[in-house]
PDB file of N, CA and C in Angstrom:
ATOM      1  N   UNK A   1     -24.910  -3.748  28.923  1.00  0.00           N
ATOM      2  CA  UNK A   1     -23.789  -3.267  28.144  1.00  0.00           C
ATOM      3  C   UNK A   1     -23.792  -3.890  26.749  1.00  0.00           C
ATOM      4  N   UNK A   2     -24.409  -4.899  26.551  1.00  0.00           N
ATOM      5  CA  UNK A   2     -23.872  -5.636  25.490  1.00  0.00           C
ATOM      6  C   UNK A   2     -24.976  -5.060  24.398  1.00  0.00           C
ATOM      7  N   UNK A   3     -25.950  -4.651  24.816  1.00  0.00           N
ATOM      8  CA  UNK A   3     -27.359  -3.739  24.342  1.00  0.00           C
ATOM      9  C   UNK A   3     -26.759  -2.776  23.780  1.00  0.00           C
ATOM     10  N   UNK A   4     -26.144  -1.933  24.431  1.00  0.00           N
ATOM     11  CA  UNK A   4     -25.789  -0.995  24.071  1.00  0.00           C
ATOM     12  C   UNK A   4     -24.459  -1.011  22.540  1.00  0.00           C
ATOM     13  N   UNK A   5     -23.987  -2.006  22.756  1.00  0.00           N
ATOM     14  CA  UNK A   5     -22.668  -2.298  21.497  1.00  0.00           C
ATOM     15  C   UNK A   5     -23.886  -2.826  20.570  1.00  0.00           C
ATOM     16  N   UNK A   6     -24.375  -3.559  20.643  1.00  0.00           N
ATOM     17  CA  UNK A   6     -25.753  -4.168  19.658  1.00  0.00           C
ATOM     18  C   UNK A   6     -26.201  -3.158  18.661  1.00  0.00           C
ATOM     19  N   UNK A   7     -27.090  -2.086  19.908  1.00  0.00           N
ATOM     20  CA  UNK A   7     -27.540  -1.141  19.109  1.00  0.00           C
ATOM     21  C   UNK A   7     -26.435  -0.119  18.285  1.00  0.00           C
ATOM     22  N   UNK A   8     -25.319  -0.177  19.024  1.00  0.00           N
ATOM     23  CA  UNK A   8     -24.248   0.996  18.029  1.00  0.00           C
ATOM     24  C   UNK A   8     -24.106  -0.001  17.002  1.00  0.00           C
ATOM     25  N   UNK A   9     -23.865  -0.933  16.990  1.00  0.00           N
ATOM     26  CA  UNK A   9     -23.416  -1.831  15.769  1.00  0.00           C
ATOM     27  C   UNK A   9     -24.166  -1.738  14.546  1.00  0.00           C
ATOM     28  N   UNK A  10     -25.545  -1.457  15.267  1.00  0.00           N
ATOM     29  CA  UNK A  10     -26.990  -1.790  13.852  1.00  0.00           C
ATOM     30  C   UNK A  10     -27.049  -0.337  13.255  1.00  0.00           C
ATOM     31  N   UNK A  11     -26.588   0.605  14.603  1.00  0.00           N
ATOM     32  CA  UNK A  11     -26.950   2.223  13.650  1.00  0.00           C
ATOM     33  C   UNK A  11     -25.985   2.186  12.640  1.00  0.00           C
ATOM     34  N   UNK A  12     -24.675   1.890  13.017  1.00  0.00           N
ATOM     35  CA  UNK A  12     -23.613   2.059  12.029  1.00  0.00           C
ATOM     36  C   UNK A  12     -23.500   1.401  10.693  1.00  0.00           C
ATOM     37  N   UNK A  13     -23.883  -0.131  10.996  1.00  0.00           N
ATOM     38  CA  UNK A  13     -24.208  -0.418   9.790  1.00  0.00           C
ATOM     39  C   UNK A  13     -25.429   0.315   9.147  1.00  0.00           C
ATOM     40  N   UNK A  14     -26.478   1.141   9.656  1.00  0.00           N
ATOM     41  CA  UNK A  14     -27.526   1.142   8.997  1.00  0.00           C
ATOM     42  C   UNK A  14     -27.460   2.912   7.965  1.00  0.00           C
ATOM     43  N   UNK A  15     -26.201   3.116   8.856  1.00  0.00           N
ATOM     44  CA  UNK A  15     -25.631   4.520   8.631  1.00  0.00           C
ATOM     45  C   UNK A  15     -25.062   4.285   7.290  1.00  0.00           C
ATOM     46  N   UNK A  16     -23.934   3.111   7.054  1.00  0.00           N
ATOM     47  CA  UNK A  16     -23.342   2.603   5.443  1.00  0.00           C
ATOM     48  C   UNK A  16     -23.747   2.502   4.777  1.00  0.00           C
ATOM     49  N   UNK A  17     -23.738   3.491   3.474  1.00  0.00           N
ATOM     50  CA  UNK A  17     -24.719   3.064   2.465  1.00  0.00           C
ATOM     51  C   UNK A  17     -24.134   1.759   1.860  1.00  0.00           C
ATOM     52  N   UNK A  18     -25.413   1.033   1.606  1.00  0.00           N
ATOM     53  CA  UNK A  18     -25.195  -0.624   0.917  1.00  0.00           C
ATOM     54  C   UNK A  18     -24.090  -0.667  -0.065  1.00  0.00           C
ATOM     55  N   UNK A  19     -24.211   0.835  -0.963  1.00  0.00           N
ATOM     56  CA  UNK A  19     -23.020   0.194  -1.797  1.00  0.00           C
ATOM     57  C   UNK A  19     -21.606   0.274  -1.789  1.00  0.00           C
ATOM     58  N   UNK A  20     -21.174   1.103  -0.657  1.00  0.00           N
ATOM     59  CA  UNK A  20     -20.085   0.874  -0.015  1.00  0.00           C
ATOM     60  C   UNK A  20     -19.802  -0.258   0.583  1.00  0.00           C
ATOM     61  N   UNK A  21     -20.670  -1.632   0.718  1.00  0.00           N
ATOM     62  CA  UNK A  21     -19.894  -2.435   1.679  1.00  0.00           C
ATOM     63  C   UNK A  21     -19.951  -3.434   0.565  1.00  0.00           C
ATOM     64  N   UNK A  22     -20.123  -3.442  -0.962  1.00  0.00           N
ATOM     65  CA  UNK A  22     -19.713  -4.286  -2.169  1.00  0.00           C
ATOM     66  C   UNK A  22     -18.552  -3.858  -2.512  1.00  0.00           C
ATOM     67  N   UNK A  23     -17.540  -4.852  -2.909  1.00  0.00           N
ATOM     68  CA  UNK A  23     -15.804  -4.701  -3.421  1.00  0.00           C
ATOM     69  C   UNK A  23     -15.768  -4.052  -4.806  1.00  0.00           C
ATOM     70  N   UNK A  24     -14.975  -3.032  -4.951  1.00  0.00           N
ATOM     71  CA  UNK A  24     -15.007  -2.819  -5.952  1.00  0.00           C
ATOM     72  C   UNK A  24     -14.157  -4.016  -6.961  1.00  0.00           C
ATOM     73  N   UNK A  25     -14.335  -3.301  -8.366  1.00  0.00           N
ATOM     74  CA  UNK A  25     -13.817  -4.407  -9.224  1.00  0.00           C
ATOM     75  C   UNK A  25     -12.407  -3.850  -9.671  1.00  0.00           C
ATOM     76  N   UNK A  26     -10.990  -4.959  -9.881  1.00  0.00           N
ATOM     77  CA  UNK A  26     -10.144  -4.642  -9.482  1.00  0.00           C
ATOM     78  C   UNK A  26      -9.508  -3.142 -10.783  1.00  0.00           C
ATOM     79  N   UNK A  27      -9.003  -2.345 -10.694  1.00  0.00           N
ATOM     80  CA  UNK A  27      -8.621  -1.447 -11.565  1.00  0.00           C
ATOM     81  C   UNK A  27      -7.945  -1.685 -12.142  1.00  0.00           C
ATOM     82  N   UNK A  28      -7.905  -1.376 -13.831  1.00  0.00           N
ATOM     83  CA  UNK A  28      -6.797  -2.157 -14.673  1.00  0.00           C
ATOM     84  C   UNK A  28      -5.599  -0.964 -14.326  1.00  0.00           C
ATOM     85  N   UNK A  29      -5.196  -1.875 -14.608  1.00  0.00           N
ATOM     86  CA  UNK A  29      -3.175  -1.802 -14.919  1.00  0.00           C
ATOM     87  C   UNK A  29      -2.990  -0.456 -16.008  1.00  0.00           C
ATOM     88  N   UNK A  30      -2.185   1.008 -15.123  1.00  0.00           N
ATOM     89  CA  UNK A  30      -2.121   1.778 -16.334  1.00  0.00           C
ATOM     90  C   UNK A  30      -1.523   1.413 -17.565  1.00  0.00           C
ATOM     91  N   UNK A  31      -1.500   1.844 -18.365  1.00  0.00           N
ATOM     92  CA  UNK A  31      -0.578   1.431 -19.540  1.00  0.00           C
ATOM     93  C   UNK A  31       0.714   2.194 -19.606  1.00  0.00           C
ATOM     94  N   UNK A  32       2.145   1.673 -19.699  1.00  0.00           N
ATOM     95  CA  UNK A  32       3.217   2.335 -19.573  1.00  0.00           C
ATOM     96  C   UNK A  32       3.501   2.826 -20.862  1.00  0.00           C
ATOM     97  N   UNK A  33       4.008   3.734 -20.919  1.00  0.00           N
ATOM     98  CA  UNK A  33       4.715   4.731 -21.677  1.00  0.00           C
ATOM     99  C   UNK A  33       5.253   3.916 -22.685  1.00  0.00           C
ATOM    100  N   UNK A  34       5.186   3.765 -23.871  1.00  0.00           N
ATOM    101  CA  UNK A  34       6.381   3.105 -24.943  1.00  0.00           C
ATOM    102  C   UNK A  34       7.295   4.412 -24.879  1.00  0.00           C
ATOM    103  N   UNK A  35       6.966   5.639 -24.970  1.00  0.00           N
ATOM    104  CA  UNK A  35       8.791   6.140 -25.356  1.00  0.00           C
ATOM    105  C   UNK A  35       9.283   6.854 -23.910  1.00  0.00           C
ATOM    106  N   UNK A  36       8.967   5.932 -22.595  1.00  0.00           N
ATOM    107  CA  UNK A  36       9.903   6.273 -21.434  1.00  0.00           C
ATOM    108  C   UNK A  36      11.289   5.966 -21.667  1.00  0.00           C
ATOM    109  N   UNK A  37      12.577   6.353 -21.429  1.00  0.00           N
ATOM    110  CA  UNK A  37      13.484   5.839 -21.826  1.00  0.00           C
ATOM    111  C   UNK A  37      14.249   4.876 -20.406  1.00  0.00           C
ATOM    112  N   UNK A  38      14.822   3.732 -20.740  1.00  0.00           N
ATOM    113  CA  UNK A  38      15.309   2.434 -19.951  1.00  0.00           C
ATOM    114  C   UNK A  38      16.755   2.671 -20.588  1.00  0.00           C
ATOM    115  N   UNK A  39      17.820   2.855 -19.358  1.00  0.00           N
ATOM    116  CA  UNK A  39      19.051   2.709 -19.630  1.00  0.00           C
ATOM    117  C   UNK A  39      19.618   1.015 -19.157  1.00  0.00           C
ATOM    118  N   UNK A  40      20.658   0.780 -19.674  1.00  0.00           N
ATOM    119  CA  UNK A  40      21.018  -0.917 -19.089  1.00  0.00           C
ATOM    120  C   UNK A  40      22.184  -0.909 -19.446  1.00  0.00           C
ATOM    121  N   UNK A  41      22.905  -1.549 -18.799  1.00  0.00           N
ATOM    122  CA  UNK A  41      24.204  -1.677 -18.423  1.00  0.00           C
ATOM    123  C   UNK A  41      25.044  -2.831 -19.004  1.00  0.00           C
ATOM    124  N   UNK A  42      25.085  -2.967 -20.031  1.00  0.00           N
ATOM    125  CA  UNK A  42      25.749  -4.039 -21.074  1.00  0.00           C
ATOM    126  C   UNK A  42      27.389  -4.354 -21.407  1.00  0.00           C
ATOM    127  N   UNK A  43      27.429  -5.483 -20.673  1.00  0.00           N
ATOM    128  CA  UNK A  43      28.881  -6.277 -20.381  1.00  0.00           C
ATOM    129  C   UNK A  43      29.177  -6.330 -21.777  1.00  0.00           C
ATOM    130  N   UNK A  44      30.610  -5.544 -22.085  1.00  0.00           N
ATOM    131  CA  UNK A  44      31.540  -6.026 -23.346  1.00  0.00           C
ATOM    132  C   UNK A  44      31.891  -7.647 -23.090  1.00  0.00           C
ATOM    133  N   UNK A  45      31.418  -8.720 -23.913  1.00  0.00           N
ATOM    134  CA  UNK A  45      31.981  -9.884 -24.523  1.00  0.00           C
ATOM    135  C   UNK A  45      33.503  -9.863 -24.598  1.00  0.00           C
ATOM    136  N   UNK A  46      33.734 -11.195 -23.430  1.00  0.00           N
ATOM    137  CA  UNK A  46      35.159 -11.453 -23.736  1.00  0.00           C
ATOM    138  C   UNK A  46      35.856 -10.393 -21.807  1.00  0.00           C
ATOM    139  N   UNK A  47      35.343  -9.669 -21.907  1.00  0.00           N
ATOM    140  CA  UNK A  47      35.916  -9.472 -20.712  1.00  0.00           C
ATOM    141  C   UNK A  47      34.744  -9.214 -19.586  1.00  0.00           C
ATOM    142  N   UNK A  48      35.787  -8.920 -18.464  1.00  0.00           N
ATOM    143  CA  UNK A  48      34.848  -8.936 -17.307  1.00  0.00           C
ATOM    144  C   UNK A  48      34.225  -8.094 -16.196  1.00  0.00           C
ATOM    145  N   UNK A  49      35.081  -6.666 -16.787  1.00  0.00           N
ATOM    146  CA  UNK A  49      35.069  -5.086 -16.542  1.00  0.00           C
ATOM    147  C   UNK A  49      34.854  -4.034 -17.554  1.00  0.00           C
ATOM    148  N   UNK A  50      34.324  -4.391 -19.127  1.00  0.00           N
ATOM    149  CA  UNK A  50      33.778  -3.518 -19.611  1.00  0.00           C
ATOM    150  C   UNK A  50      33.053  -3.913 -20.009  1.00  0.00           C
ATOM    151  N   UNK A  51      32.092  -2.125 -20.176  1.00  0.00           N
ATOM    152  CA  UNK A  51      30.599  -2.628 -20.090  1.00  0.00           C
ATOM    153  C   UNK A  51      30.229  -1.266 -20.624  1.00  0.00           C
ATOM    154  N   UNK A  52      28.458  -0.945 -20.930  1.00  0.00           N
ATOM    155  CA  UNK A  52      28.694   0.412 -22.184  1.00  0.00           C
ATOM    156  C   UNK A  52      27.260   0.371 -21.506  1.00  0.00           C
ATOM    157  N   UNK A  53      26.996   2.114 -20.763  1.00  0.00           N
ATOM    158  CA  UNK A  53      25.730   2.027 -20.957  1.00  0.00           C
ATOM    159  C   UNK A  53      24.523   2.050 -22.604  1.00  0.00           C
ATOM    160  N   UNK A  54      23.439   1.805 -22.226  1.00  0.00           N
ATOM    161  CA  UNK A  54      22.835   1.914 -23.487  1.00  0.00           C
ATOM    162  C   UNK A  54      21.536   2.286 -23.216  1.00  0.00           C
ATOM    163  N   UNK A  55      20.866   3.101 -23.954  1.00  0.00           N
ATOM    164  CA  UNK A  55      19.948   3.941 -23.426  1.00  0.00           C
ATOM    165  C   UNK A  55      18.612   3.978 -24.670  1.00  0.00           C
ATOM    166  N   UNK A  56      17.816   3.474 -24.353  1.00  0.00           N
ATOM    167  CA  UNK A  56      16.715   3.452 -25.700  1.00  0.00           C
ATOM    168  C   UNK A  56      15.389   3.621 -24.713  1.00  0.00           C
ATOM    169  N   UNK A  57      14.432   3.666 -25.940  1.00  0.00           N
ATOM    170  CA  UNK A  57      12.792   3.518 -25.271  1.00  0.00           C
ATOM    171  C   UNK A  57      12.389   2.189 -24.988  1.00  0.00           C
ATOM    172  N   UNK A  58      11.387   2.471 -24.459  1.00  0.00           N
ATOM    173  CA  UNK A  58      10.807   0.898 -23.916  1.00  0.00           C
ATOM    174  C   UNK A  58      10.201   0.268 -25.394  1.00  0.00           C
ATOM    175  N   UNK A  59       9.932   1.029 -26.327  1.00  0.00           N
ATOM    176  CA  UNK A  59       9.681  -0.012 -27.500  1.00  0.00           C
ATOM    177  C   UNK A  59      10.510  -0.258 -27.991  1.00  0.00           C
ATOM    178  N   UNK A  60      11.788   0.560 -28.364  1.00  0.00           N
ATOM    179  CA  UNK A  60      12.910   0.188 -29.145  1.00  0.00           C
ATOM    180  C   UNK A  60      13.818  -1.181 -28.062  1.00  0.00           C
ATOM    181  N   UNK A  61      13.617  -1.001 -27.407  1.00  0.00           N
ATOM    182  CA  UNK A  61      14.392  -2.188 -26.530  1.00  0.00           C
ATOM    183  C   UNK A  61      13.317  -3.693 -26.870  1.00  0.00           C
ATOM    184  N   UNK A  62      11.814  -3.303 -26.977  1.00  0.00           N
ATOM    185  CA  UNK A  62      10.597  -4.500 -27.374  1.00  0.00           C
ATOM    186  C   UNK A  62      11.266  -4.881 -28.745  1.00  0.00           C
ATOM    187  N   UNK A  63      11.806  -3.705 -29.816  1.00  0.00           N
ATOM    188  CA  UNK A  63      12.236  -4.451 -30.834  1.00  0.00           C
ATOM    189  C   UNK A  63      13.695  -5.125 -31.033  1.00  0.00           C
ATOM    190  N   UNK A  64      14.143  -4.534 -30.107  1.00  0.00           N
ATOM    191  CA  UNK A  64      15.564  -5.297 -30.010  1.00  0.00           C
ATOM    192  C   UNK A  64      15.331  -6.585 -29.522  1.00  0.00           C
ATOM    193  N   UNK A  65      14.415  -6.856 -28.594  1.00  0.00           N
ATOM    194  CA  UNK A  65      14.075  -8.191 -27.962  1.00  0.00           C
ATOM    195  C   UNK A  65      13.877  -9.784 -29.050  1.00  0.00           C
ATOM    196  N   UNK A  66      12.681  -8.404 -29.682  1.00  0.00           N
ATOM    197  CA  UNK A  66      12.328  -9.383 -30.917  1.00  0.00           C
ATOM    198  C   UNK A  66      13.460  -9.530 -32.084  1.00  0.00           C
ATOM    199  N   UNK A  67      13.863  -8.631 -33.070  1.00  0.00           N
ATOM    200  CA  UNK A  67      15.210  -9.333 -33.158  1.00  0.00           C
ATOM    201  C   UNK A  67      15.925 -10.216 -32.844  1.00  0.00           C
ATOM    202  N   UNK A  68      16.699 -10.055 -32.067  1.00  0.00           N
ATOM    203  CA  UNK A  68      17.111 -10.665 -31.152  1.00  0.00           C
ATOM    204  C   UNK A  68      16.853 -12.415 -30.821  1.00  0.00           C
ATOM    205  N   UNK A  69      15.025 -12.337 -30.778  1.00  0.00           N
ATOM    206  CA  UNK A  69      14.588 -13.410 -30.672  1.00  0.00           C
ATOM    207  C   UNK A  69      14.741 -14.337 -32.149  1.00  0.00           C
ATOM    208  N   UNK A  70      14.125 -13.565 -33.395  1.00  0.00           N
ATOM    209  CA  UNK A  70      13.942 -13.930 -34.748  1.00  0.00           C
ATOM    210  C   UNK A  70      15.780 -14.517 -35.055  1.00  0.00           C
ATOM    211  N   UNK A  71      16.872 -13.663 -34.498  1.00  0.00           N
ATOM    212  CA  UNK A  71      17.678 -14.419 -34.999  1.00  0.00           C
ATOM    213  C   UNK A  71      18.049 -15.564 -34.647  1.00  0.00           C
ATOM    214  N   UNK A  72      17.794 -15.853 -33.370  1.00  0.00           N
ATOM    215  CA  UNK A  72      18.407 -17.181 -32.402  1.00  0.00           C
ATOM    216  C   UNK A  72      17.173 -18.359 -32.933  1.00  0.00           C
ATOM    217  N   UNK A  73      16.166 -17.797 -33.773  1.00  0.00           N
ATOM    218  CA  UNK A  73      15.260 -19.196 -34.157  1.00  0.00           C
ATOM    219  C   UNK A  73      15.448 -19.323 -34.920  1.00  0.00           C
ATOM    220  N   UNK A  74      16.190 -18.089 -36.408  1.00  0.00           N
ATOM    221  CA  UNK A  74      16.154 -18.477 -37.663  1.00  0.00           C
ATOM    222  C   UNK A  74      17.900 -19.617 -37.336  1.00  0.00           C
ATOM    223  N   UNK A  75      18.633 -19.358 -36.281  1.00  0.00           N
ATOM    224  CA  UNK A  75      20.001 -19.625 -36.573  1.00  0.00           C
ATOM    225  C   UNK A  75      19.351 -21.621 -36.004  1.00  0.00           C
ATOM    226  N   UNK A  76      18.551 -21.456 -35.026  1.00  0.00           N
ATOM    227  CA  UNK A  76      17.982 -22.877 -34.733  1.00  0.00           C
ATOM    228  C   UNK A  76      17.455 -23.991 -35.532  1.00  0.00           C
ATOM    229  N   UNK A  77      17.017 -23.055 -36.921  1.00  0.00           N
ATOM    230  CA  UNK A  77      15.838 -23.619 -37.761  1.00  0.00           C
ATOM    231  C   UNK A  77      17.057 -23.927 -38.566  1.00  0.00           C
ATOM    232  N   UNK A  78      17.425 -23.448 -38.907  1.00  0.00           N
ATOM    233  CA  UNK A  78      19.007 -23.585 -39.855  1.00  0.00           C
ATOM    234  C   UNK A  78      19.667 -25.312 -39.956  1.00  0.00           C
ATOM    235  N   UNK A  79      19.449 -25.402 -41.287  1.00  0.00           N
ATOM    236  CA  UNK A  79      20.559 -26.912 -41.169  1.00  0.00           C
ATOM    237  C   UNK A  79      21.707 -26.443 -41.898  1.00  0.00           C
ATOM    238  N   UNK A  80      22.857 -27.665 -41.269  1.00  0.00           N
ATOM    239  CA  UNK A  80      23.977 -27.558 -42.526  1.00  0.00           C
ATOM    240  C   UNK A  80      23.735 -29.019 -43.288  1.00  0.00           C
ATOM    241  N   UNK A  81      24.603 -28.855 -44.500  1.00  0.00           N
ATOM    242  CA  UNK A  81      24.521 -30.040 -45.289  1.00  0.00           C
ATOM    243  C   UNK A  81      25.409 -30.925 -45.303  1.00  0.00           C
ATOM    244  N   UNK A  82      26.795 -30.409 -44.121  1.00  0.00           N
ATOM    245  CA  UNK A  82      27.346 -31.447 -43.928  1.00  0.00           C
ATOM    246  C   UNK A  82      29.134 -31.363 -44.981  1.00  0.00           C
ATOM    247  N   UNK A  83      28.739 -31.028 -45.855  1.00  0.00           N
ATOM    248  CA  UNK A  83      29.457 -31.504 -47.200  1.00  0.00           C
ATOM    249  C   UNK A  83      30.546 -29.917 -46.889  1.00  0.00           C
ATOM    250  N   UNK A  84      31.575 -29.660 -47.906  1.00  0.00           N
ATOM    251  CA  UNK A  84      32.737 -28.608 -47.596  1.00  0.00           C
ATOM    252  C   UNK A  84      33.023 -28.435 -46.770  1.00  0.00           C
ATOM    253  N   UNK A  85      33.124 -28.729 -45.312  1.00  0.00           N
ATOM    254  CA  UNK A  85      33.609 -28.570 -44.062  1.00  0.00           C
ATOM    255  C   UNK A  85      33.079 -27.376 -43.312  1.00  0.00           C
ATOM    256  N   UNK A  86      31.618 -27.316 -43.897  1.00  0.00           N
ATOM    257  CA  UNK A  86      31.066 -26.685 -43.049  1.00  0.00           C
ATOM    258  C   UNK A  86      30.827 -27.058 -41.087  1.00  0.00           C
ATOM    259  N   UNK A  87      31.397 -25.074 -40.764  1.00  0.00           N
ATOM    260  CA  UNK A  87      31.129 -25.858 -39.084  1.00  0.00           C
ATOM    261  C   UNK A  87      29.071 -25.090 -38.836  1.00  0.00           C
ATOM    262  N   UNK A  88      28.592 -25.941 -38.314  1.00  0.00           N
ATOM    263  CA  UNK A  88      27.260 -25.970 -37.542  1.00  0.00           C
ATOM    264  C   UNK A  88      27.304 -25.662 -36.372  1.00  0.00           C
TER     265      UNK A  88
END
């Protein structure tokens, strides 16, 4: 019996062609859409039940990000001088 699984084993492999039993290499990542549109659900400031949808593309939301980002570093980079009662 065990002859017999032996020999099915060797036809079958011998049946696979070789380059089916190498992995393929992994497939890149499609590229998404910049103008799919992404809606998001944005809490009005100050309270705790309104809120506004908002609806843009996936790049216009990349540039809101960045914005966004540029102001919170320029406001970081920022000194005061201290002097007129400036608040910081």
């Amino acid at each position: 019996m065990k002859l017999v699984q032996l020999v099915t084993a060797l036809a079958v492999a011998a049946a696979v062609p070789s380059g089916a039993q190498t992995v393929d290499a992994p497939k890149p990542k499609p590229q998404r859409d910049p103008n799919r549109m992404i809606c998001e659900r944005i809490e009005e400031l100050g309270s705790r039940l309104a809120a506004r949808k908002v609806c843009m593309t996936a790049a216009q939301w990349a540039e809101q990000r960045r914005q966004d980002r540029d102001v919170v570093d320029r406001l970081q980079q920022s000194h005061c001088s201290g002097t007129g009662g400036e608040v910081c």
